[in-house]
Structure formats: structure tokens, C-alpha cells
C-alpha atoms as a PDB file:
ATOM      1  CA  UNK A   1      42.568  47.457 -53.666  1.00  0.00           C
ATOM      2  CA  UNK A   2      41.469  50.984 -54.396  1.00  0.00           C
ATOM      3  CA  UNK A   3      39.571  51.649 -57.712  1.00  0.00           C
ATOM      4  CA  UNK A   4      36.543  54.607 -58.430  1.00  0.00           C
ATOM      5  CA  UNK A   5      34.016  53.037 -56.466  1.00  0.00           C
ATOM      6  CA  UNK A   6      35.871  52.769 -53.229  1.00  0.00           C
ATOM      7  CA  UNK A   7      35.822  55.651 -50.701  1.00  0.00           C
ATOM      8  CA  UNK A   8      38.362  58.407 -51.822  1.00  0.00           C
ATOM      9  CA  UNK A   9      41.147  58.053 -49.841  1.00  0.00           C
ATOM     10  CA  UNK A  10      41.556  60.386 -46.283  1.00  0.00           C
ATOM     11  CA  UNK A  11      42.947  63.618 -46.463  1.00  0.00           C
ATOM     12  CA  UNK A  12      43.085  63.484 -50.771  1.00  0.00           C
ATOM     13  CA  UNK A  13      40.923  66.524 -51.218  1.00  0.00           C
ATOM     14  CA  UNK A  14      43.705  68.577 -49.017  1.00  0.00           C
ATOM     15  CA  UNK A  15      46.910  66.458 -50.778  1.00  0.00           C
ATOM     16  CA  UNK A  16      44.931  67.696 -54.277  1.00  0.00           C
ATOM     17  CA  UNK A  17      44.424  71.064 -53.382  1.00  0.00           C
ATOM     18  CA  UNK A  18      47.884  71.562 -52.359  1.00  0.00           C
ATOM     19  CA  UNK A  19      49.751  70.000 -55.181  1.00  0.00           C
ATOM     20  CA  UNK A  20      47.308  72.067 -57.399  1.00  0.00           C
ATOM     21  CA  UNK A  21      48.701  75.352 -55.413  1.00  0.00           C
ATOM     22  CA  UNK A  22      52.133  74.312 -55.784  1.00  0.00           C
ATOM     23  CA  UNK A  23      51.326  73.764 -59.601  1.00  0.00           C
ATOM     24  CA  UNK A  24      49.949  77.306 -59.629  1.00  0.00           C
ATOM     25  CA  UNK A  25      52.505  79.060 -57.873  1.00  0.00           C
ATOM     26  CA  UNK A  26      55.534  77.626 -59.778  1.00  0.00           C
ATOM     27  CA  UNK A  27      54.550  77.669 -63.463  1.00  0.00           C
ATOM     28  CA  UNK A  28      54.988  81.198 -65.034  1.00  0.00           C
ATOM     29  CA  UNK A  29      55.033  82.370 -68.525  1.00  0.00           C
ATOM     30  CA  UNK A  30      57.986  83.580 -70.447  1.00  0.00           C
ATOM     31  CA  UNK A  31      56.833  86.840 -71.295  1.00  0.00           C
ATOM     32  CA  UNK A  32      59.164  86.828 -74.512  1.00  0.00           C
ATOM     33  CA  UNK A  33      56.998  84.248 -75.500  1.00  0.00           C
ATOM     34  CA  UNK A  34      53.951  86.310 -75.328  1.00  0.00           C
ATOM     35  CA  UNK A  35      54.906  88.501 -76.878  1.00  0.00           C
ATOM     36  CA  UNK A  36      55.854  86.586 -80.113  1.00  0.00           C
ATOM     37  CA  UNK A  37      52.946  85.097 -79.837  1.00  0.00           C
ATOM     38  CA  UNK A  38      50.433  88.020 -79.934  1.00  0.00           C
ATOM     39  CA  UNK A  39      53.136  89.242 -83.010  1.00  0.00           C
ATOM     40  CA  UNK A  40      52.148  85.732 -85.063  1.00  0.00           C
ATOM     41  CA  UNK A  41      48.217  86.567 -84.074  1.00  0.00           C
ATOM     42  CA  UNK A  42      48.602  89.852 -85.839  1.00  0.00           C
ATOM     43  CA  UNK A  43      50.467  88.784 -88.607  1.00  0.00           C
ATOM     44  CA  UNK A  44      48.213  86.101 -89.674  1.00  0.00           C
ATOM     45  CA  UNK A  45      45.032  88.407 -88.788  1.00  0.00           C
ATOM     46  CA  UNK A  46      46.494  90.960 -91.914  1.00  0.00           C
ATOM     47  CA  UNK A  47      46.835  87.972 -93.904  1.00  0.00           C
ATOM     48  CA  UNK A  48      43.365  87.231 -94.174  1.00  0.00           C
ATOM     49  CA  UNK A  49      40.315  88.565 -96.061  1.00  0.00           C
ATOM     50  CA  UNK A  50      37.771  90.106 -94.800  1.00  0.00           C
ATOM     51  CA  UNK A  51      35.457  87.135 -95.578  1.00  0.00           C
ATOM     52  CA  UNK A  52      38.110  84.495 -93.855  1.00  0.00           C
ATOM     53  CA  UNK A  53      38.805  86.550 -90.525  1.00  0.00           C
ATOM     54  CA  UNK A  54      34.629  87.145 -90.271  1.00  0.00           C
ATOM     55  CA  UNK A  55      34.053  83.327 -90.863  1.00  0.00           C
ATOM     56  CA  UNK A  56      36.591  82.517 -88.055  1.00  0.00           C
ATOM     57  CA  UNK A  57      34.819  85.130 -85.951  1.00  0.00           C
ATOM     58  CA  UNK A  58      31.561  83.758 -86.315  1.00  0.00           C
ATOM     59  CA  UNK A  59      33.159  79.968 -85.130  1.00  0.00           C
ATOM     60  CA  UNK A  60      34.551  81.504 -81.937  1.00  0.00           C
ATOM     61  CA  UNK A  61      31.197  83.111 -81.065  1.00  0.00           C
ATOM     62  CA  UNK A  62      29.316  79.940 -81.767  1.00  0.00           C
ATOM     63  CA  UNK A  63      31.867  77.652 -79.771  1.00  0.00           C
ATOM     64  CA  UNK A  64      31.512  80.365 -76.791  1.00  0.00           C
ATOM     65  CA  UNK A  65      27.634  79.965 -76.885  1.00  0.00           C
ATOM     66  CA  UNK A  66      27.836  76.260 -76.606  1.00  0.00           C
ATOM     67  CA  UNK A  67      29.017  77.108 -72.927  1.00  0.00           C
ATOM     68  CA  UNK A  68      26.000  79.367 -72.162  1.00  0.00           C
ATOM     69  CA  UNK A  69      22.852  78.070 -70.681  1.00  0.00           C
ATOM     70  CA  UNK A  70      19.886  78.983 -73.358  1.00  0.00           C
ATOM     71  CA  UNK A  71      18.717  81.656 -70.735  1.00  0.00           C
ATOM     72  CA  UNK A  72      22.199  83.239 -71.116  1.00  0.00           C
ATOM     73  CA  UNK A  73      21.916  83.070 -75.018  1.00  0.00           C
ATOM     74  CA  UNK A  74      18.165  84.645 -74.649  1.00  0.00           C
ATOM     75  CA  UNK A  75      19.676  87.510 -72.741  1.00  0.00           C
ATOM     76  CA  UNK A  76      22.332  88.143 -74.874  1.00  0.00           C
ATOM     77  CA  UNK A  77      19.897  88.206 -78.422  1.00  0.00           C
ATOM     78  CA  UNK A  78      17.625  90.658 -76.637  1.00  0.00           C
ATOM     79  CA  UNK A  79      20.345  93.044 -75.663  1.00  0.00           C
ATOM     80  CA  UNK A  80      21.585  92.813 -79.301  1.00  0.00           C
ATOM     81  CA  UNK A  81      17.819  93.496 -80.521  1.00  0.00           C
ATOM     82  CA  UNK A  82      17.830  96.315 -77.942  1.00  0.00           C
ATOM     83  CA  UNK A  83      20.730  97.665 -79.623  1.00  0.00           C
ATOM     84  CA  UNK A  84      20.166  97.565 -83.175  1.00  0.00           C
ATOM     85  CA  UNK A  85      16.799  99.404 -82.349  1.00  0.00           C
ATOM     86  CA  UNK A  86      19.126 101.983 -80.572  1.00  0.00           C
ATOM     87  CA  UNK A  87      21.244 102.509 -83.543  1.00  0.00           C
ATOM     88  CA  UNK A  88      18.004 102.462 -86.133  1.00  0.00           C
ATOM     89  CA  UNK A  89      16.239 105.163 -84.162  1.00  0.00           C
ATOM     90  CA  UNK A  90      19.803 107.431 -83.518  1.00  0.00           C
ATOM     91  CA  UNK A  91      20.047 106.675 -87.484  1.00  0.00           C
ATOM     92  CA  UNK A  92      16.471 107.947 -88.408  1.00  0.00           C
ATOM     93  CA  UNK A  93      16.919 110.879 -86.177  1.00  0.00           C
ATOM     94  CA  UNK A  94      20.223 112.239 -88.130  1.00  0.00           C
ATOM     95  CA  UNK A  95      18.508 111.505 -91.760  1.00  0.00           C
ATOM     96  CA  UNK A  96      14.848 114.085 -90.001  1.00  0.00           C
END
């Protein structure tokens, strides 16, 4: 009897990589439903404050970070430093 520890079965990986194509290839969007879709996004986006639509911002950035390695999240603070400088110094310049 097969279970997890026995050797996968021969030829799976090719059987699994077709039906996976076949998957692919067949399922397609209704574009009508898209398109109501992105409507409902906008629509709820204007019916939010400012405060509400920044707090949901903030939890999609943090749930996106959880998939970056903490070298990726190092780079990614140090181009935002980089920037802020950037925009102080452009600042400074208009204000001399």
C-alpha cells in the first residue's frame, strides 16, 4: 500500500505537471467579472477615511514583508532612507 513514505510513484512528476498544464490552459477569467470587481475596489476605497484606507495600507505592507528574507527588508529600509535624504536635501535647496 502506498502512503508518504513510500517511493513516489513512476512517471507522477510528468502525470502532475501535465494535469497542472491542462489546469492552466483551460481556466480563464470572465473579464465582466473583473471588471465589477475592480468597480467594488473603488467604491469601497471612497468610502473610507483617510485614517481607515492608511491603516489597511500599512497591513498589506507588513503581510508582504513577512515574505521577504531580512536581507530583502534591509535593502528596502535603506533605499527608503536614501530617499527621504533625497527629498530633505531637494527641499532645503528650494527654501536657500
Amino acid at each position: 500500500m502506498w502512503n508518504e513514505t513510500s517511493e513516489p510513484l513512476p512517471g507522477n512528476d510528468v502525470l502532475t505537471s501535465y494535469v497542472a498544464a491542462c489546469t492552466i490552459a483551460t481556466v480563464k477569467k470572465n473579464p465582466a467579472a473583473q471588471a465589477l470587481g475592480r468597480l467594488g475596489g473603488v467604491a469601497r476605497a471612497k468610502k473610507l477615511s483617510v485614517a481607515e484606507l492608511s491603516e489597511i495600507g500599512k497591513k498589506a505592507a507588513q503581510a508582504r514583508m513577512k515574505k521577504l528574507s531580512a536581507a530583502e527588508r534591509s535593502a528596502i529600509a535603506k533605499k527608503a532612507v536614501e530617499v527621504r535624504i533625497a527629498k530633505l536635501g531637494q527641499k532645503r535647496r528650494k527654501e536657500v
